[in-house]
Protein backbone atom coordinates (compact mmCIF):
# COMPACT_ATOMS: atom_id res chain seq x y z
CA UNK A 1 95.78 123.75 101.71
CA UNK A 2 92.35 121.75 100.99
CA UNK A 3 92.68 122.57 97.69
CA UNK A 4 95.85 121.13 97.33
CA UNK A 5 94.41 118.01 99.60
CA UNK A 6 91.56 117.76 96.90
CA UNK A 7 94.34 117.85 93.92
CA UNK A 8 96.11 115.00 95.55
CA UNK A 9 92.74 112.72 95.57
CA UNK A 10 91.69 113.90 92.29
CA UNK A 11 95.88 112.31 91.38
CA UNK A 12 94.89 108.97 93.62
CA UNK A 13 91.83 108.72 91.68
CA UNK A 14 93.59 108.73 88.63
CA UNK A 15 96.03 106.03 89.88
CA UNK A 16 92.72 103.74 90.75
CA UNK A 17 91.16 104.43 87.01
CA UNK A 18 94.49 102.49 85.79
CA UNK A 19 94.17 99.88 87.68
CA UNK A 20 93.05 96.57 85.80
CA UNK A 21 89.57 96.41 85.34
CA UNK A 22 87.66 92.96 87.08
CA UNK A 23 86.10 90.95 85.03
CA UNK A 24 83.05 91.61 86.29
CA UNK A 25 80.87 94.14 87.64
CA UNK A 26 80.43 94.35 91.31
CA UNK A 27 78.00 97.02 93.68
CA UNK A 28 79.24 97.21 97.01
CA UNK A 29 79.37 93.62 98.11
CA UNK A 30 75.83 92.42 97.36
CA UNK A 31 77.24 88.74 98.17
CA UNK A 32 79.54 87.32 100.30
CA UNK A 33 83.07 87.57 97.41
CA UNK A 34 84.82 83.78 97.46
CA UNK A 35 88.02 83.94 99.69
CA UNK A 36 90.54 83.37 96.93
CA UNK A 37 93.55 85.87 96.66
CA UNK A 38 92.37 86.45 92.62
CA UNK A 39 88.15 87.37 93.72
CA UNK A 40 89.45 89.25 96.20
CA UNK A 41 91.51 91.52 94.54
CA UNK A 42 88.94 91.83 92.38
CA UNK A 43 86.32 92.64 94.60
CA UNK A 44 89.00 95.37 95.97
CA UNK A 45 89.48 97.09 92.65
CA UNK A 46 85.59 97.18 92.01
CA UNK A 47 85.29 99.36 95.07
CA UNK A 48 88.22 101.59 94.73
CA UNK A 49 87.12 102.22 90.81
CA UNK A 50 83.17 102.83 92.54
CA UNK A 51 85.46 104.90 95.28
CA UNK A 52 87.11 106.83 92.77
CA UNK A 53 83.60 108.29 90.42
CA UNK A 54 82.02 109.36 93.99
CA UNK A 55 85.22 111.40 94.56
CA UNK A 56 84.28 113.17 90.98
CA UNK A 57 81.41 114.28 92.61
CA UNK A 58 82.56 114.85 95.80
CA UNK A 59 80.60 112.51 97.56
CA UNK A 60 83.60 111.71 99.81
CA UNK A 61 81.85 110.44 103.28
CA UNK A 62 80.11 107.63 100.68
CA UNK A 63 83.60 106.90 99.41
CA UNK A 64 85.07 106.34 102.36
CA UNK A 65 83.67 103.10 103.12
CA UNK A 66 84.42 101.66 100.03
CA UNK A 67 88.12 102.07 99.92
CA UNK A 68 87.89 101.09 103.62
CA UNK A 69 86.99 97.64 102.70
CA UNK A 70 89.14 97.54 99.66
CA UNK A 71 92.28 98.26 102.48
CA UNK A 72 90.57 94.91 104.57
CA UNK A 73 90.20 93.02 100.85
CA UNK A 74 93.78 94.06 99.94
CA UNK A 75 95.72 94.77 103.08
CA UNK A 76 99.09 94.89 101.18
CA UNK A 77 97.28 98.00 98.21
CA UNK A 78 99.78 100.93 98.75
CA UNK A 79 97.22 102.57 96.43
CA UNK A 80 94.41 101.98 98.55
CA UNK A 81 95.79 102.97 101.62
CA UNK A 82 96.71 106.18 100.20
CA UNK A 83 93.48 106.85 98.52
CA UNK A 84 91.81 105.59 102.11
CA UNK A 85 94.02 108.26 103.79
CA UNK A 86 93.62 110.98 101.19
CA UNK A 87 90.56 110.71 101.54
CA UNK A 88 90.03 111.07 105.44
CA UNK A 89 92.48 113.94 104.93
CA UNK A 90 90.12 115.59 102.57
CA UNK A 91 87.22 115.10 105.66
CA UNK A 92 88.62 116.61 108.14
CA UNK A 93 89.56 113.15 109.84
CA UNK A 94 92.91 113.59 110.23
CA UNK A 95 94.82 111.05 112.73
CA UNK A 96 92.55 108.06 110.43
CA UNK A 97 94.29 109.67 107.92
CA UNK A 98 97.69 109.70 109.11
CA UNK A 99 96.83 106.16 110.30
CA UNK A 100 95.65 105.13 106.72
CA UNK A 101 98.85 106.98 105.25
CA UNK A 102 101.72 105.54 107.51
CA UNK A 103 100.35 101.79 106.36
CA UNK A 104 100.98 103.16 102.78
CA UNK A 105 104.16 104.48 103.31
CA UNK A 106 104.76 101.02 105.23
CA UNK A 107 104.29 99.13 101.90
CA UNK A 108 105.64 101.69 100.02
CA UNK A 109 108.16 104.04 101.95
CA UNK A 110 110.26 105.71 99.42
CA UNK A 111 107.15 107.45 97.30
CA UNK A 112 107.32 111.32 97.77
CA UNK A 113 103.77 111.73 97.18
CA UNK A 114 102.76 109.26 100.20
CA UNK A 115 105.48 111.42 102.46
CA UNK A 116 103.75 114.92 101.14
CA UNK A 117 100.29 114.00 102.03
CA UNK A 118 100.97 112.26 105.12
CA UNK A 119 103.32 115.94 106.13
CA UNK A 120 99.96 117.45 105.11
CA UNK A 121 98.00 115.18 107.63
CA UNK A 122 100.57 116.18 110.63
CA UNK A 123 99.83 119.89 109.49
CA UNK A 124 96.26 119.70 109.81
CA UNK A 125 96.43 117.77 113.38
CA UNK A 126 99.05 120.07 114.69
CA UNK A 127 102.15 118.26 114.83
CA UNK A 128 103.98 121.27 112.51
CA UNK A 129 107.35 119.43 113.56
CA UNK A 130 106.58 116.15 112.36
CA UNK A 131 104.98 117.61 109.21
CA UNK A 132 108.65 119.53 108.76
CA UNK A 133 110.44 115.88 108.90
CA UNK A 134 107.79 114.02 106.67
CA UNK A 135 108.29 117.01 103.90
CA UNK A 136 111.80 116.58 104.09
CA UNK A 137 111.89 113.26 103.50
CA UNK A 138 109.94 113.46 100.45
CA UNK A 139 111.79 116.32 99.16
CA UNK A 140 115.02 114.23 99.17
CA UNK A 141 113.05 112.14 96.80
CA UNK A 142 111.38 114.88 94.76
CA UNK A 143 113.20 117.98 95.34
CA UNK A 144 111.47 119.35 92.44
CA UNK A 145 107.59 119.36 94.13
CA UNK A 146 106.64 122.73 94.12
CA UNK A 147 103.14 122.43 96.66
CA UNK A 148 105.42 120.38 99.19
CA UNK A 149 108.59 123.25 99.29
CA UNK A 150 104.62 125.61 100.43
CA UNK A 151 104.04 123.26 103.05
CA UNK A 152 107.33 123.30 104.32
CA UNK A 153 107.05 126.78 104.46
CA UNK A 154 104.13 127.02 105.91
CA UNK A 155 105.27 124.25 108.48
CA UNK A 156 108.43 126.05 109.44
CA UNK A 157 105.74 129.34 109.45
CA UNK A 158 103.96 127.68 112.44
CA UNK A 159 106.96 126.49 114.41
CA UNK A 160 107.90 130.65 114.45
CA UNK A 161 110.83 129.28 112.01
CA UNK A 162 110.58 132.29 109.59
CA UNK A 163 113.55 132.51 107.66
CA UNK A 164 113.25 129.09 106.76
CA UNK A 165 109.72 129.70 106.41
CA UNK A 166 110.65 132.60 104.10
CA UNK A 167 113.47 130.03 102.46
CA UNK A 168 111.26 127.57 101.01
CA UNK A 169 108.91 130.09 99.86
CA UNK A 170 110.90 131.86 98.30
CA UNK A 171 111.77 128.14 96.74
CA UNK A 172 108.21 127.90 95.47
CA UNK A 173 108.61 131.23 93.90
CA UNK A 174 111.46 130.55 91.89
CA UNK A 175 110.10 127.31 90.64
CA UNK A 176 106.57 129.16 89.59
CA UNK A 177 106.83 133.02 89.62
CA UNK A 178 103.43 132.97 89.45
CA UNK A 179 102.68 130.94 92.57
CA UNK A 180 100.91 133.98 94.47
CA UNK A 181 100.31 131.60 97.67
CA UNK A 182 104.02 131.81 98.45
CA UNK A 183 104.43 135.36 98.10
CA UNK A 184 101.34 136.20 100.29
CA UNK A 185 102.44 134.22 102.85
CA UNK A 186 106.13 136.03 103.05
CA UNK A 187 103.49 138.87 103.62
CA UNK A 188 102.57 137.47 106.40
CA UNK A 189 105.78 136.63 107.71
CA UNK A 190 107.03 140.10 106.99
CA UNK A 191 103.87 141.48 109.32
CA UNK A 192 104.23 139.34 111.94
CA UNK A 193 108.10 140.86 112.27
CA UNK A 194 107.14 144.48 111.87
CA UNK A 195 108.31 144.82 108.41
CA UNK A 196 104.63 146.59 107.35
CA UNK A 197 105.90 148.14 103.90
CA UNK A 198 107.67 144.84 102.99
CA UNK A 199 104.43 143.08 103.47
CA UNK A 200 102.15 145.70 101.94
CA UNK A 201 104.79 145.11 98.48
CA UNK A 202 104.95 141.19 98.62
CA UNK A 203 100.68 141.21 98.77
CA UNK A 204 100.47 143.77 95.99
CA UNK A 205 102.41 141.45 93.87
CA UNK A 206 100.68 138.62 94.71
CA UNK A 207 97.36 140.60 93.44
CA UNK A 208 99.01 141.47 90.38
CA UNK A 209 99.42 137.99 89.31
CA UNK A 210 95.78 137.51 90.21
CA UNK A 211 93.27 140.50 90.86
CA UNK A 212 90.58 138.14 92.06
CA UNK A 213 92.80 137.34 94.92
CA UNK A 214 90.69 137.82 98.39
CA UNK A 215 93.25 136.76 100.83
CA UNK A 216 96.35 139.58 100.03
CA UNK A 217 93.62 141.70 99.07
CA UNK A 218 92.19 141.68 102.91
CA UNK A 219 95.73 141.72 104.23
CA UNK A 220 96.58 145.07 102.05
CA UNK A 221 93.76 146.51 103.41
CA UNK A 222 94.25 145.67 107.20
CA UNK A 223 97.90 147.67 106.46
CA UNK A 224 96.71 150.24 105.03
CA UNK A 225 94.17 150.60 107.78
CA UNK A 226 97.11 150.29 110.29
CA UNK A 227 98.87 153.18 108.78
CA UNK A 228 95.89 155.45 108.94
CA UNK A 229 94.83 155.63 105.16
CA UNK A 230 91.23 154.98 106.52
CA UNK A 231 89.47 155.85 103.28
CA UNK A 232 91.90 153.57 101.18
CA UNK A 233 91.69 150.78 103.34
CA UNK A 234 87.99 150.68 103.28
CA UNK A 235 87.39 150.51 99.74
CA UNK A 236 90.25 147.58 99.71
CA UNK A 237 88.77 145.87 102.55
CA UNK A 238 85.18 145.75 100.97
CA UNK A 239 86.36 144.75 97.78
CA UNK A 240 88.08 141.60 99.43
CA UNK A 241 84.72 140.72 100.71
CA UNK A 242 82.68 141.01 97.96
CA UNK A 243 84.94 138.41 96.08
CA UNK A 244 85.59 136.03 98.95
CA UNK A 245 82.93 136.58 102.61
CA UNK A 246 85.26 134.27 104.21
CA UNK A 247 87.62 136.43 104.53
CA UNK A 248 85.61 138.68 107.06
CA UNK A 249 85.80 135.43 109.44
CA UNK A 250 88.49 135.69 111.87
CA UNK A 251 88.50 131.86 111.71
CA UNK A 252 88.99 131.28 108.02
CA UNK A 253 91.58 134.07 108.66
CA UNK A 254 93.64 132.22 110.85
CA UNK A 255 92.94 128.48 109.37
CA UNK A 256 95.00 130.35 106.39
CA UNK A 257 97.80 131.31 108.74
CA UNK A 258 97.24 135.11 109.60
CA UNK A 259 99.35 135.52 112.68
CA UNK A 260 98.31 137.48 115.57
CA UNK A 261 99.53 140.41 115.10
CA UNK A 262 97.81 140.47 111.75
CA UNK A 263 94.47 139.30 113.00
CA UNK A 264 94.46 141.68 115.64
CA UNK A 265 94.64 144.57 113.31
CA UNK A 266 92.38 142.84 111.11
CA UNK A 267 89.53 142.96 114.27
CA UNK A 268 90.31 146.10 114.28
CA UNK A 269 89.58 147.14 110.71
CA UNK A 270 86.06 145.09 110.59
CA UNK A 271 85.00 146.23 114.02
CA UNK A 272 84.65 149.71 112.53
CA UNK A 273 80.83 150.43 111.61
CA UNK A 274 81.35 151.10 107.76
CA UNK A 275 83.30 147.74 107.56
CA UNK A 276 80.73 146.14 110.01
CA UNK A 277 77.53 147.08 108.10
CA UNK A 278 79.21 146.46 105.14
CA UNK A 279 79.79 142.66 106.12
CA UNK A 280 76.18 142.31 107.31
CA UNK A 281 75.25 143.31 103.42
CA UNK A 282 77.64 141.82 102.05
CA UNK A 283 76.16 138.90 99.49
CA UNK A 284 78.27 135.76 100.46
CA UNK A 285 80.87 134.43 98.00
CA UNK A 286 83.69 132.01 97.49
């Protein structure tokens, strides 16, 4: 999800670049700017286009105060309020995102790429159901939006809504065969009903399209584990670690949606000492 998050801002950045250039060069309010609608403005655009080459480096927490300002300079910049609430999505932060977002989508309330983020924002904080409605909304508008029909998924995932879960994955996939994240995750749907073989085949094709994959790589593992193929499950499990450590933390686990059926299995299968030693030698990655 954050790297979709960090796609978005990398778009909102984009949006700032073309916006017209001041005439003049500004640092972040060395001087008091003249009250005029025209200086400030300016003033605004100086800080979002500052705003926007921190975000190239990721320097997000020294961004933030930037585009805050430009919001105060230009209270009525859809495009800063959205890069003001991408941003504190990005962070972590996400009700001053939400916050930041709905005054976006008040200036601007028909753009699908406001509705997705701000859906994304409700994920993060919890509210799965108002995340389901936001999506919506924007999918009306952009039916097409391949990362939003995931988030719906994963939405619907989270309210225990799995056929439509499975629906708009299964919407992602036909849009992008390729689009591994959707497939995985009807892995995880198919676990957390029982269906073990169903999942075991929908995470082996989402490592086919990419071998580097940690996450179905893990899950096939845990399964295989499950079904007593000890010494298969092993060699799966530690090669999942050595490309991705995360994935031996039951938290990054479940921040990617493992259920609980799956993560207790999974506590299982690194509890044991040759996966437990293995972790503790493991050099860290991803």
């Amino acid at each position: 999800m954050h790297k979709r998050i960090y796609l978005l801002l990398l778009t909102a950045c984009l949006g700032i670049v073309s916006l017209p250039t001041p005439a003049y060069s500004q640092a972040l309010l060395p001087y008091t700017p003249k009250q005029d609608p025209q200086s400030l403005a300016d003033t605004s655009s100086s800080l979002l286009r500052q705003a926007a080459g921190l975000v190239q480096f990721q320097q997000y927490e020294q961004a933030i105060p930037r585009v805050a300002l430009a919001t105060q300079l230009s209270p009525k910049s859809n495009e800063a309020w959205y890069f003001l609430g991408t941003l504190y999505v990005q962070t972590k932060k996400y009700q001053q995102g939400i916050d930041a977002l709905q005054q976006a989508k008040l200036i601007k309330p028909q753009d699908p790429d406001i509705l997705f983020i701000l859906g994304s924002a409700y994920f993060q904080n919890g509210d799965h159901q108002k995340a389901v409605d936001t999506i919506q909304s924007g999918l009306k508008i952009k039916p097409d939006n391949n990362s939003a029909l995931f988030d719906l998924g994963n939405a619907y995932y989270k309210l225990n809504k799995y056929p439509d879960a499975i629906a708009q994955y299964q919407k992602a996939i036909d849009k992008d065969p390729k689009f591994w994240p959707a497939i995985n995750n009807i892995g995880l749907v198919n676990y957390e009903n029982g269906d073990v073989n169903g999942a075991i085949q929908n995470w082996q094709r989402a490592i086919a399209i990419d071998p580097k994959a940690a996450e179905p790589m893990l899950a096939v593992a845990v399964a295989l584990f499950t079904q007593g193929k000890q010494a298969e499950a092993y060699t799966t499990a530690e090669k999942a670690i050595v490309l991705d450590s995360r994935y031996a933390n039951i938290q990054h686990l479940k921040d990617n949606l493992w259920g609980d059926k799956l993560i207790s299995d999974t506590r299982k299968l690194i509890q044991t000492p040759r996966v437990r030693d293995f972790i503790t030698k493991a050099p860290s990655r991803g």
